[in-house]
PDB file of N, CA and C in Angstrom:
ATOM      1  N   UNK A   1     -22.839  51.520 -70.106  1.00  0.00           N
ATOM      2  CA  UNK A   1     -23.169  50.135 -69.812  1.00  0.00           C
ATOM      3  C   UNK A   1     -24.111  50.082 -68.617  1.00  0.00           C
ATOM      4  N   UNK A   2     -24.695  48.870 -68.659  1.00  0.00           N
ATOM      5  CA  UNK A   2     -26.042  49.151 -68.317  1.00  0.00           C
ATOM      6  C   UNK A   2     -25.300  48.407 -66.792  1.00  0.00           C
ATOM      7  N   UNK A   3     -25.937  48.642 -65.262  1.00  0.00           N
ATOM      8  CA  UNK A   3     -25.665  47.809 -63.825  1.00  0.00           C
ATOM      9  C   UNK A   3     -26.627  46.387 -64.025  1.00  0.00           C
ATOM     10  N   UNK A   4     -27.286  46.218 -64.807  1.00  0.00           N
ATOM     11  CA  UNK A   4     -28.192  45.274 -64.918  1.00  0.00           C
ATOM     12  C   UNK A   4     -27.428  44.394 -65.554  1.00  0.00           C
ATOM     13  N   UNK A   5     -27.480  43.005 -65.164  1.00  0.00           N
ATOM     14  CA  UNK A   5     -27.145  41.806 -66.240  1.00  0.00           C
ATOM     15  C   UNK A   5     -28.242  41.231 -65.387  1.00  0.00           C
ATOM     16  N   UNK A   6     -29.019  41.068 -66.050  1.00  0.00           N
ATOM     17  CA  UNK A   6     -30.232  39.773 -65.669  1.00  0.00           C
ATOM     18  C   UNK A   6     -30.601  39.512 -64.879  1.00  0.00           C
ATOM     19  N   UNK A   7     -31.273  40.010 -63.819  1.00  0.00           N
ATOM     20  CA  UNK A   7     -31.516  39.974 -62.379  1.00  0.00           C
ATOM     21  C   UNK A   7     -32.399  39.328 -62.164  1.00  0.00           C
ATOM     22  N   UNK A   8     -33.551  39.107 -63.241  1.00  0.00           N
ATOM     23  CA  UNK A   8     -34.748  38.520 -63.142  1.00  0.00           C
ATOM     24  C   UNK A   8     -34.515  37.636 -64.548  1.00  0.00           C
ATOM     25  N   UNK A   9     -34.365  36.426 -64.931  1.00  0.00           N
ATOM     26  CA  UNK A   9     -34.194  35.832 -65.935  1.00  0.00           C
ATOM     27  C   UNK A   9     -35.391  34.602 -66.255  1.00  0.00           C
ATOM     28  N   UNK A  10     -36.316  34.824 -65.927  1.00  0.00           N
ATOM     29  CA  UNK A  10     -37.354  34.349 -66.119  1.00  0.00           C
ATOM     30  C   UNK A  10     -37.531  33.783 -67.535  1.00  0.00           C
ATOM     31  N   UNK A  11     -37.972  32.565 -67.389  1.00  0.00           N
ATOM     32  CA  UNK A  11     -38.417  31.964 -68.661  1.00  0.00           C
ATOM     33  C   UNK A  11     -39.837  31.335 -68.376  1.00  0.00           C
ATOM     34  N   UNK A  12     -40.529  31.142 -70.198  1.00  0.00           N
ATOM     35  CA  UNK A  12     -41.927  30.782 -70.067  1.00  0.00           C
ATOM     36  C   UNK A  12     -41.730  29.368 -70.783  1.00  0.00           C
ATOM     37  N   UNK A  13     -42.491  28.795 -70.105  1.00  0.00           N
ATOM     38  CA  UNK A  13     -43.233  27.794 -71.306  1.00  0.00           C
ATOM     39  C   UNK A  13     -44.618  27.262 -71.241  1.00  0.00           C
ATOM     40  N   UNK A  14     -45.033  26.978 -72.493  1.00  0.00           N
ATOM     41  CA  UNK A  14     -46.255  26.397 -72.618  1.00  0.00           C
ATOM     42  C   UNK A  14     -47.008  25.559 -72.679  1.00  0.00           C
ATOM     43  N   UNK A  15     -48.346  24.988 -71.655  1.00  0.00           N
ATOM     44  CA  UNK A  15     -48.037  23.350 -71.627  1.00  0.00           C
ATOM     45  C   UNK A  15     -49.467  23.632 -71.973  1.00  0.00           C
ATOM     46  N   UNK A  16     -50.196  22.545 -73.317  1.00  0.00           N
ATOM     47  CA  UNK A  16     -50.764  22.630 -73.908  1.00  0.00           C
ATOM     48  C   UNK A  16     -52.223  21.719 -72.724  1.00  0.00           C
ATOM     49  N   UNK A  17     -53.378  21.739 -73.336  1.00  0.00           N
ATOM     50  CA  UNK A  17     -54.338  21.206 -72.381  1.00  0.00           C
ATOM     51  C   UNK A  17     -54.545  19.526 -73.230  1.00  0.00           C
ATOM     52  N   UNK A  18     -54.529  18.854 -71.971  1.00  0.00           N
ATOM     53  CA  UNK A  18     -54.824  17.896 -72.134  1.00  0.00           C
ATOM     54  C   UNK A  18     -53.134  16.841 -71.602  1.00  0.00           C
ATOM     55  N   UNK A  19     -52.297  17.537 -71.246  1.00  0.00           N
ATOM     56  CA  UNK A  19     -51.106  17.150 -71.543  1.00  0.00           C
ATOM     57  C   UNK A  19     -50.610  16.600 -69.849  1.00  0.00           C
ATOM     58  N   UNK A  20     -49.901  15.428 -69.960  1.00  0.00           N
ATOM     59  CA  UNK A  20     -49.872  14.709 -68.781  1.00  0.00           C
ATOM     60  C   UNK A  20     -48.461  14.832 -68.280  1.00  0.00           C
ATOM     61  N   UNK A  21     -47.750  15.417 -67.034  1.00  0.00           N
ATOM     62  CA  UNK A  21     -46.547  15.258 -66.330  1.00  0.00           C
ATOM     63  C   UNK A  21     -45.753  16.661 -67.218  1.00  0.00           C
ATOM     64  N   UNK A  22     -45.961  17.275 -68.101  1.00  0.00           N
ATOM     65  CA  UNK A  22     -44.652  17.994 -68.976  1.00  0.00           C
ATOM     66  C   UNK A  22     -43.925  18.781 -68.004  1.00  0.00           C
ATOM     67  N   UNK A  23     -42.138  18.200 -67.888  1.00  0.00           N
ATOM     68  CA  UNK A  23     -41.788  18.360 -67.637  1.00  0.00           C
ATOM     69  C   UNK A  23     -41.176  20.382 -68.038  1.00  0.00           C
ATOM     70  N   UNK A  24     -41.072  21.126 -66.984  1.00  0.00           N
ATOM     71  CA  UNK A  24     -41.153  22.333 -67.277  1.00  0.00           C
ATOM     72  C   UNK A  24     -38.842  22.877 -67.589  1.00  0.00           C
ATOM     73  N   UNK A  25     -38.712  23.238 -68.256  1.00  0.00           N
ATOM     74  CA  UNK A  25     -37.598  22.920 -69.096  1.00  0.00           C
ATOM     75  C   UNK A  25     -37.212  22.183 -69.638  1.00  0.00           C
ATOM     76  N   UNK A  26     -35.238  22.188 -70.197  1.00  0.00           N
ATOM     77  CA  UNK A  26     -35.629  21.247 -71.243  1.00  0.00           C
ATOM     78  C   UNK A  26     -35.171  19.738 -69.953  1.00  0.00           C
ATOM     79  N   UNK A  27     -34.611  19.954 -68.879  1.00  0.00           N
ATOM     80  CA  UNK A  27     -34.423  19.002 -68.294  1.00  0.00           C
ATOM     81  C   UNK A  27     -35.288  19.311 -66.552  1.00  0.00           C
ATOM     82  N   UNK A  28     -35.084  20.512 -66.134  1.00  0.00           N
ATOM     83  CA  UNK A  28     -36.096  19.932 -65.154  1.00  0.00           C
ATOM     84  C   UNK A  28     -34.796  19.886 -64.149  1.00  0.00           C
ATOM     85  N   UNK A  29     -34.744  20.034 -62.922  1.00  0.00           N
ATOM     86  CA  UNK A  29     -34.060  20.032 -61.682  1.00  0.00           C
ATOM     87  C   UNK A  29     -34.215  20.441 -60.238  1.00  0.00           C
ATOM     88  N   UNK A  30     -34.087  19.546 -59.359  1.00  0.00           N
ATOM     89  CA  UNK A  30     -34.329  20.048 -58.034  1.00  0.00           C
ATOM     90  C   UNK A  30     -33.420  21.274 -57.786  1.00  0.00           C
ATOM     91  N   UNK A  31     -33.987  22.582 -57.482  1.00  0.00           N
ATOM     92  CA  UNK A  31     -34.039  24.037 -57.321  1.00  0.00           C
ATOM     93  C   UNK A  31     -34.579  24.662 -58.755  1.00  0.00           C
ATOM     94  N   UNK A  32     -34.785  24.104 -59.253  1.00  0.00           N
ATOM     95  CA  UNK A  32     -35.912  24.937 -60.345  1.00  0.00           C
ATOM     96  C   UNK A  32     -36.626  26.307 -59.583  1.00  0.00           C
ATOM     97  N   UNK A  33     -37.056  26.633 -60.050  1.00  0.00           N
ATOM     98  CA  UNK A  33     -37.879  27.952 -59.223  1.00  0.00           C
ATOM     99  C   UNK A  33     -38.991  28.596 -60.688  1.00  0.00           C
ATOM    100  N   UNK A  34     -40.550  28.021 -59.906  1.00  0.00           N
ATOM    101  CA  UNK A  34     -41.808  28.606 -60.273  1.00  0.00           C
ATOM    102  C   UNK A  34     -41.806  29.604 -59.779  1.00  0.00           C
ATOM    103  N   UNK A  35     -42.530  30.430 -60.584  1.00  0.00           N
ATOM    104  CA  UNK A  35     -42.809  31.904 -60.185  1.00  0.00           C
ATOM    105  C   UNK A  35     -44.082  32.309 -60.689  1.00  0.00           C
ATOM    106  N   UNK A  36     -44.837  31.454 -61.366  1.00  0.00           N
ATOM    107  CA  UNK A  36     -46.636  32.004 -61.863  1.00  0.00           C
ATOM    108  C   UNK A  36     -46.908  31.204 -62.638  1.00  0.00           C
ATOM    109  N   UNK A  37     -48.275  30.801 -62.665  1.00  0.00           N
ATOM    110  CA  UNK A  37     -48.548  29.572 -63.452  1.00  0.00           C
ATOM    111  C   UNK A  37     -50.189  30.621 -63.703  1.00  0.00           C
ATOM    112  N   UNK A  38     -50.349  30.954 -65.380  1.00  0.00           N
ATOM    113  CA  UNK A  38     -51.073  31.277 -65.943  1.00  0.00           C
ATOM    114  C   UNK A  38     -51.883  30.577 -66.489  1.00  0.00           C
ATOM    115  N   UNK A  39     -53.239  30.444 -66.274  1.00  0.00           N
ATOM    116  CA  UNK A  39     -54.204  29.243 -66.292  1.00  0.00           C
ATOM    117  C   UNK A  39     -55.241  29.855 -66.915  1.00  0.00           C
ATOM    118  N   UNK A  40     -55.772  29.584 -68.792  1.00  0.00           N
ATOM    119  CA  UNK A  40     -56.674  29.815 -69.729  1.00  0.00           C
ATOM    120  C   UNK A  40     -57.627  28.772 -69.835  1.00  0.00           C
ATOM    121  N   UNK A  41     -58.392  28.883 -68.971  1.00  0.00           N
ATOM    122  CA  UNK A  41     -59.569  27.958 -69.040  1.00  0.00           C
ATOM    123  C   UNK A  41     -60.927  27.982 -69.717  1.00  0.00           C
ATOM    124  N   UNK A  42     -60.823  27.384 -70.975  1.00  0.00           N
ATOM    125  CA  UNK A  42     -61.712  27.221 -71.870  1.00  0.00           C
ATOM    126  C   UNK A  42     -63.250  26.587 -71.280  1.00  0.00           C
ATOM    127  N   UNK A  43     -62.528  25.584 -70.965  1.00  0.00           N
ATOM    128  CA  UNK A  43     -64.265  24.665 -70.771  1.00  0.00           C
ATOM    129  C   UNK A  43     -64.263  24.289 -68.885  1.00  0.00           C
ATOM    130  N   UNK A  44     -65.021  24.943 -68.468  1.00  0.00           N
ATOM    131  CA  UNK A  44     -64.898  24.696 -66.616  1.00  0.00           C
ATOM    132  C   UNK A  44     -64.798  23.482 -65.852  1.00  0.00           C
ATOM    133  N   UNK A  45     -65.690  22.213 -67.145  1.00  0.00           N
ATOM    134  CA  UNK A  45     -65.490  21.206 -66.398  1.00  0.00           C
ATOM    135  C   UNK A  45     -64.433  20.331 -66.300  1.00  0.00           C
ATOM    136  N   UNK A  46     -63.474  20.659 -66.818  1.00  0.00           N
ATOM    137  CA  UNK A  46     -62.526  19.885 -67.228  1.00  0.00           C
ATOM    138  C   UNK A  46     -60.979  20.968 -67.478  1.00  0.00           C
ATOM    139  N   UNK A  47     -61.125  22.116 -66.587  1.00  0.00           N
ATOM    140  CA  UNK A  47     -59.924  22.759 -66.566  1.00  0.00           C
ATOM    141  C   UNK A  47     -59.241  22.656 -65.512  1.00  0.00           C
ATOM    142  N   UNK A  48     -58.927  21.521 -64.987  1.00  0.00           N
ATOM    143  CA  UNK A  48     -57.889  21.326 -63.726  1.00  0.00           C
ATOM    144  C   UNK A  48     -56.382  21.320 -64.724  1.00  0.00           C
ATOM    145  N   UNK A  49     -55.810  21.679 -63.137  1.00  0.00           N
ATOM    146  CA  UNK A  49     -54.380  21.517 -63.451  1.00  0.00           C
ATOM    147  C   UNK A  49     -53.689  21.272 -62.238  1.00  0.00           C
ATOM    148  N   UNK A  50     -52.570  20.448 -62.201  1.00  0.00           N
ATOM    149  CA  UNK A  50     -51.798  20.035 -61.098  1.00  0.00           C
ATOM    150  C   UNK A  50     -50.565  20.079 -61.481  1.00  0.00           C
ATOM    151  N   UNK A  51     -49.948  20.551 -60.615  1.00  0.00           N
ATOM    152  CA  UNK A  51     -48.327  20.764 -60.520  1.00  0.00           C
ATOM    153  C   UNK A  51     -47.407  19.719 -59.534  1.00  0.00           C
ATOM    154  N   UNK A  52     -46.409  19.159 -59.652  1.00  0.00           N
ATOM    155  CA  UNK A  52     -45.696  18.078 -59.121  1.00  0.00           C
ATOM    156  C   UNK A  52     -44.415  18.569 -59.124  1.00  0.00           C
ATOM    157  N   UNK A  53     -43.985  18.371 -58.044  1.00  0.00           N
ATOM    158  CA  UNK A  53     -42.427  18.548 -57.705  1.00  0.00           C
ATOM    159  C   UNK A  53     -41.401  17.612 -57.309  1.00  0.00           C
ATOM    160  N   UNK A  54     -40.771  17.014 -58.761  1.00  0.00           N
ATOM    161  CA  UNK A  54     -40.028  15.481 -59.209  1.00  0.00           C
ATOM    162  C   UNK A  54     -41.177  15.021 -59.610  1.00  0.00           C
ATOM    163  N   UNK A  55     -40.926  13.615 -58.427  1.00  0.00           N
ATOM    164  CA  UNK A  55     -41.112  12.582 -58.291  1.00  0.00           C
ATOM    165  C   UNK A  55     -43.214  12.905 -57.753  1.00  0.00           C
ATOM    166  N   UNK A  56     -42.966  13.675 -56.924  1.00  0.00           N
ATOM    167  CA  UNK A  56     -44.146  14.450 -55.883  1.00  0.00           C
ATOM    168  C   UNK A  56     -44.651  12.975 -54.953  1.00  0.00           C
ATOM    169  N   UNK A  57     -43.691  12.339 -54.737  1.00  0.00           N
ATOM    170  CA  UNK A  57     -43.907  11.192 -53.486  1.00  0.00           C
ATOM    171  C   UNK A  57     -43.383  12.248 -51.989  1.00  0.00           C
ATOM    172  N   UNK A  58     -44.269  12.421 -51.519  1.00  0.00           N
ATOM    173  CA  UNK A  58     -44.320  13.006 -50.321  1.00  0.00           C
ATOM    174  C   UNK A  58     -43.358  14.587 -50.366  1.00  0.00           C
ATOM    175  N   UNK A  59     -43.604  14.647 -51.404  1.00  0.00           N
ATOM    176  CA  UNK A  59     -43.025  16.696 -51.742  1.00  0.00           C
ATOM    177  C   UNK A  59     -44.236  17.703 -51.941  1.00  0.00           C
ATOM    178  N   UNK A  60     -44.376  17.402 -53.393  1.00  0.00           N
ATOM    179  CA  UNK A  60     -45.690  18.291 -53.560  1.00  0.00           C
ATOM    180  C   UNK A  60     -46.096  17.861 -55.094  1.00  0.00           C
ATOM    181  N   UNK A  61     -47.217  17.628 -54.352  1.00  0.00           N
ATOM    182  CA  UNK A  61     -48.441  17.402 -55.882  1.00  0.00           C
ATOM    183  C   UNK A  61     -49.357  18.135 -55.135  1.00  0.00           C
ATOM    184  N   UNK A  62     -49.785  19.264 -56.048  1.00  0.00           N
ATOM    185  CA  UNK A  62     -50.714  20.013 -55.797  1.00  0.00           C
ATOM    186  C   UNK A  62     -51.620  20.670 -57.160  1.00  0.00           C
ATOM    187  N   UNK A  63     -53.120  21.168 -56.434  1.00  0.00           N
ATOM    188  CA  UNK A  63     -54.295  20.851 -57.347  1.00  0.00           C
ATOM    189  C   UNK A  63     -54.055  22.388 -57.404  1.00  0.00           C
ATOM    190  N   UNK A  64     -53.840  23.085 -58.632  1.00  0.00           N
ATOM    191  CA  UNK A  64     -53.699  24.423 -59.044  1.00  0.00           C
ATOM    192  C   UNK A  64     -55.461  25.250 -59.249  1.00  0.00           C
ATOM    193  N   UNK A  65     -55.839  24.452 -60.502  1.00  0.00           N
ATOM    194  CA  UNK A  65     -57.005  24.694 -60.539  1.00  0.00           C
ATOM    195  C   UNK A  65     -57.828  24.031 -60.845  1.00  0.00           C
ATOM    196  N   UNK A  66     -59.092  23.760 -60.004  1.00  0.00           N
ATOM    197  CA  UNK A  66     -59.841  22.640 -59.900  1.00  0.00           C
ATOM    198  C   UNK A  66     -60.696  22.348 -61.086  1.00  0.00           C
ATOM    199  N   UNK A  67     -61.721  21.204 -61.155  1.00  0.00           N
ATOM    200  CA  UNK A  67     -62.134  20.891 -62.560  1.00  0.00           C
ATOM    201  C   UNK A  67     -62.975  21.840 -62.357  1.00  0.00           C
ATOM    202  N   UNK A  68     -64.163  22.681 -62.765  1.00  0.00           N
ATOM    203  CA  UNK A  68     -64.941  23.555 -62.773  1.00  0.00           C
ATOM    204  C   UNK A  68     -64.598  24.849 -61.539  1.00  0.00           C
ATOM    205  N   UNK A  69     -63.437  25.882 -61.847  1.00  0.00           N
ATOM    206  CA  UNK A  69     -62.779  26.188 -60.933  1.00  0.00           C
ATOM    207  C   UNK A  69     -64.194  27.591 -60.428  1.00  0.00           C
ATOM    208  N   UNK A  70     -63.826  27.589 -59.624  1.00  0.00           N
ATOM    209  CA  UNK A  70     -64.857  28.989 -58.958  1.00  0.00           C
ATOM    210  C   UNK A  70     -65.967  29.961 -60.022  1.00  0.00           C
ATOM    211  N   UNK A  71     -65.127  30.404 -61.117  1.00  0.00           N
ATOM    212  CA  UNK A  71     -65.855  31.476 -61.531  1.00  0.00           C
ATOM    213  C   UNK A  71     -65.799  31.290 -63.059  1.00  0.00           C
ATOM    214  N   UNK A  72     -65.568  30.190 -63.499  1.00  0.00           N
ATOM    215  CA  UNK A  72     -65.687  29.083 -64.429  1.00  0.00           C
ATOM    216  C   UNK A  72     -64.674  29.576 -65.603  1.00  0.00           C
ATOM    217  N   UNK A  73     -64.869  29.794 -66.756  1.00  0.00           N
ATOM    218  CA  UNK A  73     -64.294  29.998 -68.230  1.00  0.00           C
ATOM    219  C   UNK A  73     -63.466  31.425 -67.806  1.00  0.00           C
ATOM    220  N   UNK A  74     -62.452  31.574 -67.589  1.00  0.00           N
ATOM    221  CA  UNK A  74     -61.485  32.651 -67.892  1.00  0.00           C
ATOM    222  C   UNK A  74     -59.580  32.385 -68.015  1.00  0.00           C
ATOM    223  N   UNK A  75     -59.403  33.818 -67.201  1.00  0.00           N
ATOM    224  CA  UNK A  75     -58.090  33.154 -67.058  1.00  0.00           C
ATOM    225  C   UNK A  75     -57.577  33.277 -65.321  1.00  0.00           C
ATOM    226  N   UNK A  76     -56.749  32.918 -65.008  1.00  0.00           N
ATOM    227  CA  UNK A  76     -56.472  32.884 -63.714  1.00  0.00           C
ATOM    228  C   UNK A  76     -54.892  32.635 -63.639  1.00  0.00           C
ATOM    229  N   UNK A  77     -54.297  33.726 -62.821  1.00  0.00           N
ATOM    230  CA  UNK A  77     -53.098  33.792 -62.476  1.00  0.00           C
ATOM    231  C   UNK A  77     -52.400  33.222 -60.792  1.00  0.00           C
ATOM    232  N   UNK A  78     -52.195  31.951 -60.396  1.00  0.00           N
ATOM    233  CA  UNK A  78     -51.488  31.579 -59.079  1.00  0.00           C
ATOM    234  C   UNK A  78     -50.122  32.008 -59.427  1.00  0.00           C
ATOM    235  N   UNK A  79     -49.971  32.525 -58.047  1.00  0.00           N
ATOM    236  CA  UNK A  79     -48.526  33.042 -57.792  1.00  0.00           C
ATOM    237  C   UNK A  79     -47.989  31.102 -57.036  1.00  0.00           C
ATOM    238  N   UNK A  80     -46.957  31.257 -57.223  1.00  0.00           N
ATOM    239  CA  UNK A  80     -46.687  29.842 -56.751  1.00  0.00           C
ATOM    240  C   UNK A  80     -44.792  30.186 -55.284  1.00  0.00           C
ATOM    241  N   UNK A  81     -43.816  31.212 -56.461  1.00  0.00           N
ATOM    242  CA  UNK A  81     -42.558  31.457 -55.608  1.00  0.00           C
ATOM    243  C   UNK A  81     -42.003  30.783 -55.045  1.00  0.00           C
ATOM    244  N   UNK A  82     -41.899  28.785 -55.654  1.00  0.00           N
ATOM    245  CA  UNK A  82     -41.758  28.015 -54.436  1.00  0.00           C
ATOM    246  C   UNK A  82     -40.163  27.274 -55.824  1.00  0.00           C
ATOM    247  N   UNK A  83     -39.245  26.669 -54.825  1.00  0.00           N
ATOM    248  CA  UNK A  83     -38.294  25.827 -55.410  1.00  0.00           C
ATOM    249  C   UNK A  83     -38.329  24.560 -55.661  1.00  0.00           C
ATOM    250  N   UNK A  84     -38.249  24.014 -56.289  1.00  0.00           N
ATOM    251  CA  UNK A  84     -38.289  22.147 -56.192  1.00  0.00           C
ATOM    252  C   UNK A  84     -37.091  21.608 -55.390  1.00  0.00           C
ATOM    253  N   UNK A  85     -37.417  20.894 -54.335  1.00  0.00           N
ATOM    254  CA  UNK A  85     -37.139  20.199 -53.390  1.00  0.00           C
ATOM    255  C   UNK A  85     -36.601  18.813 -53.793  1.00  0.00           C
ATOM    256  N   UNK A  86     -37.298  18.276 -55.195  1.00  0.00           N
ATOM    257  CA  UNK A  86     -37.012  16.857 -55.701  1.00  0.00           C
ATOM    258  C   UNK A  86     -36.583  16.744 -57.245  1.00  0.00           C
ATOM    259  N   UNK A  87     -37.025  17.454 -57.681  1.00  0.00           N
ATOM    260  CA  UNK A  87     -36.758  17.578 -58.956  1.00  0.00           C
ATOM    261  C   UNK A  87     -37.490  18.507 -59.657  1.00  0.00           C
ATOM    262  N   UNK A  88     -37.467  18.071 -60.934  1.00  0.00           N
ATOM    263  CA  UNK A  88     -37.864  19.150 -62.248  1.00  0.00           C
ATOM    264  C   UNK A  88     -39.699  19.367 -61.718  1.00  0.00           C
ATOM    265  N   UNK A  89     -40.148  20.493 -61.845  1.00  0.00           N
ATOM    266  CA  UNK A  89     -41.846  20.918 -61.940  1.00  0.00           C
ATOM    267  C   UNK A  89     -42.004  20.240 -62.930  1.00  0.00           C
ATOM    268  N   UNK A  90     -43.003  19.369 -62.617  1.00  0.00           N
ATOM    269  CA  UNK A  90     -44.279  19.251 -63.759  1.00  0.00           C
ATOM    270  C   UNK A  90     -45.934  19.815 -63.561  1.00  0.00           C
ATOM    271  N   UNK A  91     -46.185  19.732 -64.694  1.00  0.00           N
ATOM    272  CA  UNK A  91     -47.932  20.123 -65.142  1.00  0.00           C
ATOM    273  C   UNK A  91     -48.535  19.614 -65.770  1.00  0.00           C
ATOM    274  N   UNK A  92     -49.806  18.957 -65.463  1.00  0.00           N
ATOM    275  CA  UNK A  92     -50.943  18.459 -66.079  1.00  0.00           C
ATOM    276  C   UNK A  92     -51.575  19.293 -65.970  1.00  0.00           C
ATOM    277  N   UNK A  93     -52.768  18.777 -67.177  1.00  0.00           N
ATOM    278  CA  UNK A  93     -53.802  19.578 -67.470  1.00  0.00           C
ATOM    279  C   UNK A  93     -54.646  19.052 -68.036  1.00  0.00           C
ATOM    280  N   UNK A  94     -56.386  19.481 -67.762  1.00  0.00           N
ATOM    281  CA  UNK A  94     -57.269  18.702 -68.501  1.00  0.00           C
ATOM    282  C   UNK A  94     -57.511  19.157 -69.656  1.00  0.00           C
ATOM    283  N   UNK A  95     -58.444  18.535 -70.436  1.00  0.00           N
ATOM    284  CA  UNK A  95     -58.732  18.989 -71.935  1.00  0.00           C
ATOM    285  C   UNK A  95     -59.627  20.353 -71.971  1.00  0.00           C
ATOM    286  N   UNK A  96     -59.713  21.118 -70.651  1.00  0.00           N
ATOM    287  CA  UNK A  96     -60.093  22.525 -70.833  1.00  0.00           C
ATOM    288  C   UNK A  96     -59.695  23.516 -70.785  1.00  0.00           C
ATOM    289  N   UNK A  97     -58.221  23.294 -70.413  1.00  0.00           N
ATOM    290  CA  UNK A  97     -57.281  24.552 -69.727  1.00  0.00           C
ATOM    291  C   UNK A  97     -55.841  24.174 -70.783  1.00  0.00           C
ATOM    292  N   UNK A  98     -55.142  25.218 -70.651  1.00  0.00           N
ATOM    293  CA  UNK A  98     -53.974  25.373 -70.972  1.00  0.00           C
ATOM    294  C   UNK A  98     -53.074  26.532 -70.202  1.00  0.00           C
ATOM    295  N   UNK A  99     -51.783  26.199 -70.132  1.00  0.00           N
ATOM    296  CA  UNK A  99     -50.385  26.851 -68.947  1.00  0.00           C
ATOM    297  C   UNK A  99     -49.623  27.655 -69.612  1.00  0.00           C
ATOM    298  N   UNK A 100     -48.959  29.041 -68.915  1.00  0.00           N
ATOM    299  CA  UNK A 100     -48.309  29.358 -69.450  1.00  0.00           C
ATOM    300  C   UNK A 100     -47.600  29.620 -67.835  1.00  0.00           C
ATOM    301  N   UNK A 101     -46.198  28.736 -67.850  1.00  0.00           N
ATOM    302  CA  UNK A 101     -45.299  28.954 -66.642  1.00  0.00           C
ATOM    303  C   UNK A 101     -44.488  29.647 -66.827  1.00  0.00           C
ATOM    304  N   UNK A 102     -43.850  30.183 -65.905  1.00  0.00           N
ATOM    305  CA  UNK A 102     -42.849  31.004 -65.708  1.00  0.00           C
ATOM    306  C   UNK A 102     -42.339  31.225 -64.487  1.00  0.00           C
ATOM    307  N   UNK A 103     -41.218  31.407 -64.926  1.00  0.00           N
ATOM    308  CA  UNK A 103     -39.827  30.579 -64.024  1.00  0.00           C
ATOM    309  C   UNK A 103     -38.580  30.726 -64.383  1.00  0.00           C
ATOM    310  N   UNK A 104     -37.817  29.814 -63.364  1.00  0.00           N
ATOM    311  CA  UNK A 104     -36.577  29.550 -64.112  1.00  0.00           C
ATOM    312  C   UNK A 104     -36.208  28.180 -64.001  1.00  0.00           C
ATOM    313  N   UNK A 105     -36.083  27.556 -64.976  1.00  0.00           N
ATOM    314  CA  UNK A 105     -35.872  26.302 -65.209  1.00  0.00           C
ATOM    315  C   UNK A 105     -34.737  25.729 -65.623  1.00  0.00           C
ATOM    316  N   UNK A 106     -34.015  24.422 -65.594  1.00  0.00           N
ATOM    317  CA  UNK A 106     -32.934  23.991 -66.106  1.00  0.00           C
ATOM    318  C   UNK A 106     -33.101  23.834 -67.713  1.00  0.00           C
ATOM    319  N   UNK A 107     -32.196  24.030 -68.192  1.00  0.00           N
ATOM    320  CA  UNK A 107     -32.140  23.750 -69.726  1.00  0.00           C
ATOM    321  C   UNK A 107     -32.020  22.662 -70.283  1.00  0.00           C
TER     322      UNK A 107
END
């Protein structure tokens, strides 16, 4: 038998582009815990993405990757390692990018 039971239990999900607030599990909770937000950016002008924590009234709304981000059409990996303070992570995204988070999230 293995000393390991799940030490790292990381889950993904996928938030499609164009998609407004999706809440990241199936419910979302203050201590959630991000751990990388994988960012496929198709079209530069329009691949932002922002992440919100709850409510993000004076917590955190923050600009992940900007609309025409630095080095334009690829992919881009932010490390993030941060907990929600208010509630469930969310992610937007413009109609050029698409997310793949990972984490651990409430169910």
């Amino acid at each position: 038998m293995s000393g390991v039971s799940y030490p790292y239990r990381y889950q993904y999900e996928h938030v499609a582009a164009s998609t407004t607030a999706q809440v990241l599990g199936g419910t979302g909770a203050k201590g959630d815990y991000i751990h990388r937000l994988i960012c496929t950016v198709t079209t530069a002008a329009t691949g932002n993405v922002v992440v919100v924590d709850g409510s993000g009234t004076g917590i955190l709304t923050h600009t992940i990757c900007p609309a025409s981000p630095g080095a334009g059409i690829g992919v881009y990996n932010v490390e993030m390692n941060a907990v929600s303070a208010d509630g469930a992570w969310k992610v937007t995204t413009g109609a050029g990018v698409e997310v793949m988070a990972v984490g651990i999230f409430s169910a």
